[in-house]
Protein backbone atom coordinates (compact mmCIF):
# COMPACT_ATOMS: atom_id res chain seq x y z
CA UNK A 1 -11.14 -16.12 -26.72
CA UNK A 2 -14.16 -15.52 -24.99
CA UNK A 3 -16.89 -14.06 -27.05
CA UNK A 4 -20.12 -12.48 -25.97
CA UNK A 5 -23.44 -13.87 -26.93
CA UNK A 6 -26.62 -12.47 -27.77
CA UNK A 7 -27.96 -10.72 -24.47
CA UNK A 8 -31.58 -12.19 -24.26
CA UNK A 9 -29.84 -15.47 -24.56
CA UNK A 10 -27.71 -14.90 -21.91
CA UNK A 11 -30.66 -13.61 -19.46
CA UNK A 12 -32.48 -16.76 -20.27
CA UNK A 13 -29.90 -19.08 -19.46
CA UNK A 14 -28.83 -17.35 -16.36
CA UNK A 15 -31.76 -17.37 -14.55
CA UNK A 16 -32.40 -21.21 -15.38
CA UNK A 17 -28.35 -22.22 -14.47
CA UNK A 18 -26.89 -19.28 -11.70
CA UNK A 19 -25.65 -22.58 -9.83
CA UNK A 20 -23.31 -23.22 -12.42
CA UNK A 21 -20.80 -20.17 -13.60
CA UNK A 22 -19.26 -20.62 -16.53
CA UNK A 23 -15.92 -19.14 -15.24
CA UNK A 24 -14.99 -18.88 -10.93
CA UNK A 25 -14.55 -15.67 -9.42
CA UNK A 26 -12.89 -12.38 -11.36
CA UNK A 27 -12.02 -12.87 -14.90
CA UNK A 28 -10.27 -9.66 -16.18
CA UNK A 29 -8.38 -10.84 -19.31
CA UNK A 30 -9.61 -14.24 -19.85
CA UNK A 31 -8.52 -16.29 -16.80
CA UNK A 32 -10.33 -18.55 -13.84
CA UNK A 33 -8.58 -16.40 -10.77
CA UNK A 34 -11.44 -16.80 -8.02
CA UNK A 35 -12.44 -14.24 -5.19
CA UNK A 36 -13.08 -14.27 -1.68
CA UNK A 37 -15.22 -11.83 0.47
CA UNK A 38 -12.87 -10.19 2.55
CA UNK A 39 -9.34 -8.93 2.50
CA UNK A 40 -7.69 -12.07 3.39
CA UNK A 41 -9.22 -14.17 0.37
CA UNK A 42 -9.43 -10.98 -2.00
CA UNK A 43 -8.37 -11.05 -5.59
CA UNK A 44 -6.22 -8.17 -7.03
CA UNK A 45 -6.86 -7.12 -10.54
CA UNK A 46 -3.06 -6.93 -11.85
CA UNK A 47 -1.20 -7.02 -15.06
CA UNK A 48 2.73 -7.15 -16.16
CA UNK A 49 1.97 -3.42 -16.63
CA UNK A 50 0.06 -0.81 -15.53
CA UNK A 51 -2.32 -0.19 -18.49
CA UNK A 52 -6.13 0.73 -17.89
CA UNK A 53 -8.79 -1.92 -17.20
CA UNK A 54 -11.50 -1.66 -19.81
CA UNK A 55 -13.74 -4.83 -18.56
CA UNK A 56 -13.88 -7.21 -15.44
CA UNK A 57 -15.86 -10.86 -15.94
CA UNK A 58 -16.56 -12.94 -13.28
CA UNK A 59 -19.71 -14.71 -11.53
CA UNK A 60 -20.72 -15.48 -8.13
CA UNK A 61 -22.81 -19.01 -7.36
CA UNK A 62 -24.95 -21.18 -4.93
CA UNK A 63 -22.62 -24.02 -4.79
CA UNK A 64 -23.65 -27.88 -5.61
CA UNK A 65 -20.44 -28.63 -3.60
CA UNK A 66 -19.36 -27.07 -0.77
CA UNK A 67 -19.37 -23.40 0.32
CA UNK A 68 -21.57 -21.02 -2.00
CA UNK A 69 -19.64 -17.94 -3.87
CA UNK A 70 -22.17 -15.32 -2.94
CA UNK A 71 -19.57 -12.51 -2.83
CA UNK A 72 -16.29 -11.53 -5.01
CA UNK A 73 -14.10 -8.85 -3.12
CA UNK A 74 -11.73 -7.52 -5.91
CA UNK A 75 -8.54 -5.12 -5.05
CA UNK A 76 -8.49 -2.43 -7.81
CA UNK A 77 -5.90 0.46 -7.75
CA UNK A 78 -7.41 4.60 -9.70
CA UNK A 79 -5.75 6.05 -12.01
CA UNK A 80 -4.55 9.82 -12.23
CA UNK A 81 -8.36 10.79 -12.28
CA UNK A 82 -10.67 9.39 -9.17
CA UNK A 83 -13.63 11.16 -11.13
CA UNK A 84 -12.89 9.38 -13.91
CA UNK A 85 -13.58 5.72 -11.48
CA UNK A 86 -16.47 4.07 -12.66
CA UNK A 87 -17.61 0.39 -12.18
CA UNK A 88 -20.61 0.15 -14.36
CA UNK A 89 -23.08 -3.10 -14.97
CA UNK A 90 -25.58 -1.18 -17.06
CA UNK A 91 -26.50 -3.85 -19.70
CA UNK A 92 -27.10 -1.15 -22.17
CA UNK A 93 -23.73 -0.28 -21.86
CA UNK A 94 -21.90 -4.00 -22.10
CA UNK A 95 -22.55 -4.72 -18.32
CA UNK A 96 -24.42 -7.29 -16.78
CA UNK A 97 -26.03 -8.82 -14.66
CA UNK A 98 -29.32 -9.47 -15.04
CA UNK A 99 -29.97 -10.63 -12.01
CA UNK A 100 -30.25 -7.81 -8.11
CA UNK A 101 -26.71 -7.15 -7.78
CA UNK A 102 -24.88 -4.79 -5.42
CA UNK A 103 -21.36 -2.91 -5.41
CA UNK A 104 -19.85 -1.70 -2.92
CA UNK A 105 -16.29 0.08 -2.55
CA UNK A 106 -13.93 0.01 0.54
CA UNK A 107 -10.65 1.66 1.53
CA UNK A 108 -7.69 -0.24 1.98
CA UNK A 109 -6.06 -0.30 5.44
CA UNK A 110 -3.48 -1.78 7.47
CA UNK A 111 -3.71 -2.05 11.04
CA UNK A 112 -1.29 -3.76 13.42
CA UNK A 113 -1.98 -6.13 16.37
CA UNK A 114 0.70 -7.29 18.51
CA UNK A 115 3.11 -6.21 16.09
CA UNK A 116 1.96 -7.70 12.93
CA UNK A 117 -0.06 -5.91 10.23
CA UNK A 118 -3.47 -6.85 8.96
CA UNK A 119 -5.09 -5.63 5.88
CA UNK A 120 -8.58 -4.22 6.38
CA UNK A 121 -11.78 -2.93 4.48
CA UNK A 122 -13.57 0.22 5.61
CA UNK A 123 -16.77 0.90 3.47
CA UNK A 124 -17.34 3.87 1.51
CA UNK A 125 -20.37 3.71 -0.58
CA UNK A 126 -22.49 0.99 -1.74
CA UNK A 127 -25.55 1.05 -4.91
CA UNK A 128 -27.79 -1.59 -6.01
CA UNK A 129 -29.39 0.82 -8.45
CA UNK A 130 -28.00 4.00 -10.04
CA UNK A 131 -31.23 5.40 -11.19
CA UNK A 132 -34.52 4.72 -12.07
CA UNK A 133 -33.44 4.84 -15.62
CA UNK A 134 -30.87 2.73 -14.84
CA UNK A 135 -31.79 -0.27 -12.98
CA UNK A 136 -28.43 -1.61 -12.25
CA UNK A 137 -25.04 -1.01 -9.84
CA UNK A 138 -22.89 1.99 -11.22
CA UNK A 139 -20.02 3.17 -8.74
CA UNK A 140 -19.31 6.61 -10.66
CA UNK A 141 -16.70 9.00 -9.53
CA UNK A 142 -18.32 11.74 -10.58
CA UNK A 143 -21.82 11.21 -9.54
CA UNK A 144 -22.87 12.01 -6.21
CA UNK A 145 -24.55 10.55 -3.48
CA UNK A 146 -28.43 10.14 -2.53
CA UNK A 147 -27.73 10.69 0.85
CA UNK A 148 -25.67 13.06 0.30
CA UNK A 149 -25.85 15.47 -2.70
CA UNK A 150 -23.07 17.81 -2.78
CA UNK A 151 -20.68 15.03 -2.30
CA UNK A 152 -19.47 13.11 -5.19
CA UNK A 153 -17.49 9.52 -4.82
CA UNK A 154 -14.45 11.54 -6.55
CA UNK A 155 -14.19 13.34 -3.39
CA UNK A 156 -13.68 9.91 -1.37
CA UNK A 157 -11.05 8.29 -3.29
CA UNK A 158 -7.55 9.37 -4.01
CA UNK A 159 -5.25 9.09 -7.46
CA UNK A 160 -3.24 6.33 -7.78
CA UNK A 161 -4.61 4.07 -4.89
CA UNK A 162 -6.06 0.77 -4.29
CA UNK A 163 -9.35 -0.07 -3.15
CA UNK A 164 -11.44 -3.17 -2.95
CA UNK A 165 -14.45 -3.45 -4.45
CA UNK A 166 -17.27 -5.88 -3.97
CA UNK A 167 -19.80 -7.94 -6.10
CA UNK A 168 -22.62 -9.13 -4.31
CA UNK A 169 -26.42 -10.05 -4.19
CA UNK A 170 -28.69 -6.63 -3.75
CA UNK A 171 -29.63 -8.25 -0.51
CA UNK A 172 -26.41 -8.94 1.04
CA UNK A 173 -25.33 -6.47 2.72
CA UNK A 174 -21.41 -6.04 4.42
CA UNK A 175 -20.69 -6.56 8.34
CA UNK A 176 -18.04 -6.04 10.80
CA UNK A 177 -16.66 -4.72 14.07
CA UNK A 178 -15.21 -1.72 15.16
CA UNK A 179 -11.86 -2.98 16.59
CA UNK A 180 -9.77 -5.70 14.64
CA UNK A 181 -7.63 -6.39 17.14
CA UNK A 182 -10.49 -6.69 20.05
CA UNK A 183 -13.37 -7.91 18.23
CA UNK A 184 -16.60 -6.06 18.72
CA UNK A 185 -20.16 -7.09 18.24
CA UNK A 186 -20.45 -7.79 14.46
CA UNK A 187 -22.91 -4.88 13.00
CA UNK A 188 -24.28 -4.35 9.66
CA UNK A 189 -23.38 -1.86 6.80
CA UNK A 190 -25.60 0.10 5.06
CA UNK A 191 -29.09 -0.92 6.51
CA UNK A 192 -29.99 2.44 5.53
CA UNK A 193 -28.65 2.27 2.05
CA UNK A 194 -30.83 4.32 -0.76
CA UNK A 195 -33.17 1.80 -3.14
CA UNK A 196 -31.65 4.18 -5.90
CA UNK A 197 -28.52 5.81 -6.44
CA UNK A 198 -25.16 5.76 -4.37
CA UNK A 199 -25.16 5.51 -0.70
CA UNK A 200 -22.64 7.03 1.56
CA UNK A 201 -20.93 5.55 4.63
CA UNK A 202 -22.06 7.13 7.74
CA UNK A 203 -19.72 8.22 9.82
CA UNK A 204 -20.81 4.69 11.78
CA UNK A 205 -20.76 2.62 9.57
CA UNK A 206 -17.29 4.06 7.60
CA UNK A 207 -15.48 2.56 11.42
CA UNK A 208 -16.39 -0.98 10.71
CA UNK A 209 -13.70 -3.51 9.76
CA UNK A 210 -14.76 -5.84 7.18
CA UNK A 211 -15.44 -9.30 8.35
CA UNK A 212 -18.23 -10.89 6.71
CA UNK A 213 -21.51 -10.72 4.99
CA UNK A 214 -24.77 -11.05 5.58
CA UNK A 215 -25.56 -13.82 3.24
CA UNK A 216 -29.40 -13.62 3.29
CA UNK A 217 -31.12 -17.80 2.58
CA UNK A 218 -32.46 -16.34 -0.74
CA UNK A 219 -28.89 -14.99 -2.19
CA UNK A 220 -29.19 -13.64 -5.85
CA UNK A 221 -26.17 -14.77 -7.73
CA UNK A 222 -24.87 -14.96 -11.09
CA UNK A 223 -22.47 -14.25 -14.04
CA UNK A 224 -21.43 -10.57 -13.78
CA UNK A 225 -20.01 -8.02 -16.38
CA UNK A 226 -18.50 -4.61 -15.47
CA UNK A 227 -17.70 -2.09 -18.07
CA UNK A 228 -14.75 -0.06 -16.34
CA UNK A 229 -12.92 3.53 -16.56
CA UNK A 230 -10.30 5.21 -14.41
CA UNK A 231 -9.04 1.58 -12.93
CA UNK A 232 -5.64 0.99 -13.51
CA UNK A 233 -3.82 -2.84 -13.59
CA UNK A 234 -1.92 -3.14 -10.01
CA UNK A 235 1.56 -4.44 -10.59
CA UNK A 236 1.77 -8.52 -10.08
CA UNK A 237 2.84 -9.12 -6.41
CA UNK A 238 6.65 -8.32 -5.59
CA UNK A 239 8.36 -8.98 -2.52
CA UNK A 240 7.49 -5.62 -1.19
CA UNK A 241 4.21 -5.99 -2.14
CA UNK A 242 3.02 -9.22 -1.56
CA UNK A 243 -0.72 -10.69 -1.19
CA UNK A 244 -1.60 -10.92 2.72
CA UNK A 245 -3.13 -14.11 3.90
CA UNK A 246 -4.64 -13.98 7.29
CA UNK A 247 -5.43 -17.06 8.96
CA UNK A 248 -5.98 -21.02 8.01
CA UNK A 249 -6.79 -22.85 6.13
CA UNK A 250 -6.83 -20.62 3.00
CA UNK A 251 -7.21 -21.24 -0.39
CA UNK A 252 -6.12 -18.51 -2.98
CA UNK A 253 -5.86 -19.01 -6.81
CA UNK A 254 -2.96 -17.46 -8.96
CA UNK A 255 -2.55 -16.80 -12.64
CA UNK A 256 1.78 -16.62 -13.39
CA UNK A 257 0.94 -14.78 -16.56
CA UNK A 258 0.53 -11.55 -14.52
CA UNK A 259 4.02 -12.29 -13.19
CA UNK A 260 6.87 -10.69 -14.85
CA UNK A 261 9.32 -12.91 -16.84
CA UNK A 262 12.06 -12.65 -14.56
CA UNK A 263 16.40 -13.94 -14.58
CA UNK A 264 16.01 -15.62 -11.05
CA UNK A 265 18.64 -17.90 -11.26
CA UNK A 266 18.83 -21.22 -9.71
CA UNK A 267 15.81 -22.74 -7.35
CA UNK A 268 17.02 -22.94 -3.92
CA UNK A 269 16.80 -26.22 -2.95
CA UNK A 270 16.77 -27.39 -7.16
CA UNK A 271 19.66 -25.91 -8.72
CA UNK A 272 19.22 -27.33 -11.97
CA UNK A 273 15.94 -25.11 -12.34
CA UNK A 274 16.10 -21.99 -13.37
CA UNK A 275 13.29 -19.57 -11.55
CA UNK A 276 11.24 -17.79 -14.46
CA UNK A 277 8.61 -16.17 -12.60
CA UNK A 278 7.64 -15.09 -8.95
CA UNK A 279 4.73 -14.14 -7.00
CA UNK A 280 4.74 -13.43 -2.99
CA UNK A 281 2.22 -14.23 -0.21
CA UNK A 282 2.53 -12.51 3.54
CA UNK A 283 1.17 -15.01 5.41
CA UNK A 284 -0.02 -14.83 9.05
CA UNK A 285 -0.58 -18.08 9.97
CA UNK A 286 -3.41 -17.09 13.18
CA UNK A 287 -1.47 -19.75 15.71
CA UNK A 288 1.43 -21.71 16.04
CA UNK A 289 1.79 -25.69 14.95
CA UNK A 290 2.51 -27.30 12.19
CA UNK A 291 2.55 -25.14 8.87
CA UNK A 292 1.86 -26.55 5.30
CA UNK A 293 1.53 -24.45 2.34
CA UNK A 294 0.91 -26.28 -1.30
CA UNK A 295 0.20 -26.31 -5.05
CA UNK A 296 0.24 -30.48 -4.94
CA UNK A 297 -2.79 -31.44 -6.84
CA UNK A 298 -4.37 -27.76 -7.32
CA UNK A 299 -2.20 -26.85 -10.64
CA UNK A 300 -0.44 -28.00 -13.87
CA UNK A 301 2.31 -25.61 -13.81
CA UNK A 302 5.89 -26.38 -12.60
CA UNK A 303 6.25 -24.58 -9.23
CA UNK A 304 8.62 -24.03 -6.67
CA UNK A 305 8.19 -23.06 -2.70
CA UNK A 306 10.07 -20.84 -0.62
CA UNK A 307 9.48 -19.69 3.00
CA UNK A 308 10.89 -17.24 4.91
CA UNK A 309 10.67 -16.13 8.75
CA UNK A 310 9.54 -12.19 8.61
CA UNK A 311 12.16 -10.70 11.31
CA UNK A 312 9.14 -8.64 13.43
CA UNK A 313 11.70 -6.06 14.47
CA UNK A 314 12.01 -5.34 11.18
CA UNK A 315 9.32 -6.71 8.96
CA UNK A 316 10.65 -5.81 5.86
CA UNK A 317 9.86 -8.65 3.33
CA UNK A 318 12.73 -8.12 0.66
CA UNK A 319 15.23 -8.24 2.94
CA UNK A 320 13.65 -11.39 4.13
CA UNK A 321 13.56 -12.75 0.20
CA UNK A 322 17.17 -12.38 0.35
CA UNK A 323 17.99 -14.69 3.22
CA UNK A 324 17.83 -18.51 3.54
CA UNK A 325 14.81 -19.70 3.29
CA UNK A 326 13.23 -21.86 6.49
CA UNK A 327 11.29 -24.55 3.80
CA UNK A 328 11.60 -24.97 0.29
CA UNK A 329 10.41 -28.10 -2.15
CA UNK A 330 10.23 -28.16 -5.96
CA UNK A 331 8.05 -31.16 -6.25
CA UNK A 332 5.63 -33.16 -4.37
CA UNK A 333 4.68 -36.71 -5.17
CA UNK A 334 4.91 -37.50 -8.93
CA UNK A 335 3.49 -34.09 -10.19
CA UNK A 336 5.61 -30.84 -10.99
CA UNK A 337 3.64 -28.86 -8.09
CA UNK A 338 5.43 -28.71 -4.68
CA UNK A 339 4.44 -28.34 -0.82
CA UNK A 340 6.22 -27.26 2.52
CA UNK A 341 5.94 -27.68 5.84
CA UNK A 342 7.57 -26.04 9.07
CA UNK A 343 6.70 -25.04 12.78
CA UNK A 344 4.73 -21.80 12.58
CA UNK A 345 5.24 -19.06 15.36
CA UNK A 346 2.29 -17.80 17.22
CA UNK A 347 1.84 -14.32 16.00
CA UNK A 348 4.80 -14.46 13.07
CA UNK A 349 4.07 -13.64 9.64
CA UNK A 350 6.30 -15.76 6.81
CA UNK A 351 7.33 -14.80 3.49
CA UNK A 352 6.09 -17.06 0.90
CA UNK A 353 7.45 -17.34 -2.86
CA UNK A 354 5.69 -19.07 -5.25
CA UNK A 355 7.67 -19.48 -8.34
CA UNK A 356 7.14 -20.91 -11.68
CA UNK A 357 10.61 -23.12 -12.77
CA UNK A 358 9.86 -23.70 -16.75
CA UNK A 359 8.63 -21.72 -19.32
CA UNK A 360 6.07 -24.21 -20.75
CA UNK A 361 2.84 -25.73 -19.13
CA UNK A 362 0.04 -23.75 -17.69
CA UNK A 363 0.11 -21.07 -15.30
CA UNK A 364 -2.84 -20.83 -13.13
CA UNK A 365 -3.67 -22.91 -10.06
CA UNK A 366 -4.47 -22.36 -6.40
CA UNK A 367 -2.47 -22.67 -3.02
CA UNK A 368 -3.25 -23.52 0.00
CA UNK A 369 -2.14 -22.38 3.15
CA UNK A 370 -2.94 -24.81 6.10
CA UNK A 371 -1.76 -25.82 9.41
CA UNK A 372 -1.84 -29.34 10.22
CA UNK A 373 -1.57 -29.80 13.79
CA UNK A 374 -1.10 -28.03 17.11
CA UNK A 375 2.67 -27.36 18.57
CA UNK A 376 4.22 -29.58 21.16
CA UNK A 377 3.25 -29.38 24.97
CA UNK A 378 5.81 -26.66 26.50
CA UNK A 379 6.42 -25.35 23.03
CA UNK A 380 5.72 -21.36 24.15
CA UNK A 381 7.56 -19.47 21.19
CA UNK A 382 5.75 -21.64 18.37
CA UNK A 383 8.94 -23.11 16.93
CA UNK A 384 8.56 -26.56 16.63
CA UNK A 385 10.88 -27.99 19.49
CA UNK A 386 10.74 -27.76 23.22
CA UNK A 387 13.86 -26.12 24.24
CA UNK A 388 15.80 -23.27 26.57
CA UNK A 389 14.37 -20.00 24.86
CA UNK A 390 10.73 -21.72 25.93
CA UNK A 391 12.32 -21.71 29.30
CA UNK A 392 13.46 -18.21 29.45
CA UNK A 393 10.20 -17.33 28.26
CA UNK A 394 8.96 -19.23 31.10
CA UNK A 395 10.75 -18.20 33.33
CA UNK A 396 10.32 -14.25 32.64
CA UNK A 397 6.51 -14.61 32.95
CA UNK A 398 6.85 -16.39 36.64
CA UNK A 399 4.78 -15.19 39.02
CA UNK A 400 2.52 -13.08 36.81
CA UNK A 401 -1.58 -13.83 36.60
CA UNK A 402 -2.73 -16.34 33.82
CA UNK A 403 -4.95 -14.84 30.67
C-alpha cells in the first residue's frame, strides 16, 4: 500500500527530484497505468464496477531518457450530479502539487473521416488557480467562471458522461485545429485564460480539436494528487467500448485487474488456454503496410492476441469479436507475452483483444501498436498481396486526375 508522507517532506523532495516520479502517469488505486496528452494515448480511469473515485495519483516528468511526460490526459466519466464534479489539488485538502500546475477539462467527441471514427477533445474550461485563497487547480462543478459569472461548470457537463481531463504545467497551455479531417493551422487554447479562478472556452477556442501542447522549454512538472467527487469508475473496455488508438507507433499501458474475470473459453489459436480476462483496442492504423501489435518484452503477465478486420459498412466491433480473427499468437519468443503481425488497410480500423490466459502472474504491462514497413508496389487496397481487386480498383479510377 501506498502511504502518504509528511507534506513538507514531500515539497522538499519534489522540487530537488521532479525528473524522477515515483510512479508513471495516473495512479487511481495503486497501479503504474501511464498517460498520454491527447485522445489517442489517453488513460481511462476504470474499475470492475462503477463505484465513485475518491483520489487520482499520478506525476508528470522531464525525462532522463527519451520523450518528457509534461502532460497526463485522463478519460473520467460524472456521476448522477455534474455539480457535484470536482477535481481538486488544494494541499489543504489532501491534493497536491506543489509545484504551477494546470487542469483543464474537454468534451469527448467522435468525428468521422472517410468513414472511420476518431475520438476528439474540445476544451471547456481550464484553472491554474481557484482563488487567491487557494493557490492551486480546482475544476468545481458548482463554481462558476471568471470570465463568466453566471455560468457555473455544472452547466457544461452532463450526468453520466465521460470527459477527459488534463494535468499539466501552469504554463502549458492546449493547441489544435479546427478541422480533424483537413488540418488547420494549429492555434492555441486559452491565451486569455484568468490568473485566478476557472476560465471558460470561448466560443473560438471551444472549435479546436485537440492535438498537442504547447510544451513551453521551462515545463513545471511533478508528482500530482487530486482529491475527487462526482467522478464515477468507467467500466473496463468491452468490445463495444473499446480504447481507440489512432495512428503508429503507439504505446499504451494496461492494468487486467480492471478487467472483469470472465468464462472465455478456449484461446483461439491455443486451445489448451483458457481466456480469463479481456480488454479491447480500436485501432486505426494511419496507413497501410505491415502491422505489428505486441506485449513481447513490455509485461509479465500471460497474454494472448487477437485481431480482427472492422467491416466499415458496418463497424460494429462485437460483431467483429465474434468472427475469425485475421492474427492471433499466445506467445512470442521464450516469454508468456505474445505479438502479431498482418497487412494493414489504408483507412481500416482493426479490432484488437488483449487477453490474459492464467489466473496467476502480474497484470499490468504496455502494448504497442506499430507498423513495420510500407505495402508492396501496386498494393492499392492495403492488403498485403498484389492481386485482381487492386486491379479493379485500378481500373475504376482510369482516366481520372492524380491527388
Amino acid at each position: 500500500m501506498t502511504k502518504t508522507p509528511n507534506r513538507m517532506i514531500v515539497s522538499t523532495i519534489l522540487f530537488a527530484f521532479t525528473a524522477i516520479p515515483a510512479f508513471a502517469g495516473p495512479d487511481w488505486d495503486e497501479g503504474a497505468k501511464d498517460a498520454g496528452p491527447t485522445p489517442g494515448s489517453a488513460q481511462t480511469v476504470s474499475g470492475t464496477t462503477n463505484t465513485g473515485v475518491t483520489n487520482i495519483r499520478g506525476s508528470t516528468s522531464l525525462a532522463l531518457v527519451g520523450a518528457p511526460d509534461l502532460v497526463d490526459l485522463l478519460l473520467v466519466k460524472t456521476g448522477s450530479n455534474p455539480y457535484a464534479f470536482k477535481v481538486d489539488m488544494n494541499m489543504v485538502t489532501g491534493g497536491a502539487p506543489p509545484w504551477a500546475a494546470r487542469l483543464t477539462i474537454f468534451h469527448k467527441k467522435a468525428v468521422l473521416c472517410d468513414g472511420v471514427s476518431h475520438l476528439v477533445a474540445t476544451p471547456i474550461a481550464t484553472v491554474s488557480a481557484a482563488s487567491t485563497a487557494s493557490m492551486y487547480p480546482i475544476l468545481d462543478g458548482a463554481g462558476s467562471f471568471a470570465n463568466s459569472p453566471t455560468t457555473r461548470l455544472g452547466d457544461l457537463l452532463s450526468a453520466n458522461s465521460e470527459y477527459y481531463v488534463a494535468v499539466s504545467g501552469k504554463s502549458n497551455l492546449p493547441q489544435g485545429i479546427r478541422d480533424y479531417c483537413f488540418g488547420m493551422p494549429i492555434e492555441t487554447m486559452f491565451t486569455d485564460a484568468a490568473s485566478i479562478g476557472m476560465t471558460k472556452a470561448s466560443s473560438l477556442d471551444s472549435l479546436l480539436n485537440l492535438t498537442q501542447w504547447l510544451d513551453p522549454a521551462s515545463a513545471e512538472t511533478g508528482q500530482f494528487e487530486m482529491r475527487t467527487a462526482g467522478i464515477v469508475m468507467i467500466p473496463a473496455s468491452t468490445c463495444a467500448s473499446p480504447v481507440f488508438v489512432i495512428g503508429a507507433p503507439v504505446t499504451n499501458s494496461f492494468d487486467l485487474a480492471f478487467a472483469p474475470t470472465i468464462s472465455g473459453g478456449p484461446f483461439f489459436c491455443a486451445p489448451s488456454y483458457t481466456v480469463t480476462k479481456e480488454f479491447f483496442f480500436n485501432w486505426t492504423p494511419g496507413s497501410a503496410g505491415a502491422a505489428e501489435v505486441t506485449t513481447c518484452g513490455l509485461t509479465g503477465a500471460d497474454t494472448g492476441l487477437e485481431v480482427f478486420a472492422i467491416d466499415s459498412c458496418s463497424p460494429d466491433e462485437c460483431t467483429a469479436a465474434e468472427g475469425v480473427p485475421i492474427a492471433c499468437n499466445d506467445q512470442c519468443g521464450s516469454g508468456n507475452s505474445s505479438s502479431v503481425t498482418f497487412a494493414a488497410e489504408a483507412g481500416r480500423s482493426y479490432l484488437v483483444r488483449l487477453t490474459r490466459l492464467v489466473t496467476w502472474g502480474t497484470q499490468t504491462g504496455e502494448i504497442k501498436f506499430l507498423l513495420t514497413g510500407s505495402a508492396p508496389s501496386g498494393d492499392i487496397n492495403g492488403d498485403g498481396i498484389v492481386d485482381g481487386l487492386d486491379m479493379a480498383i485500378l481500373l475504376g479510377q482510369w482516366g481520372t486526375s492524380g491527388g
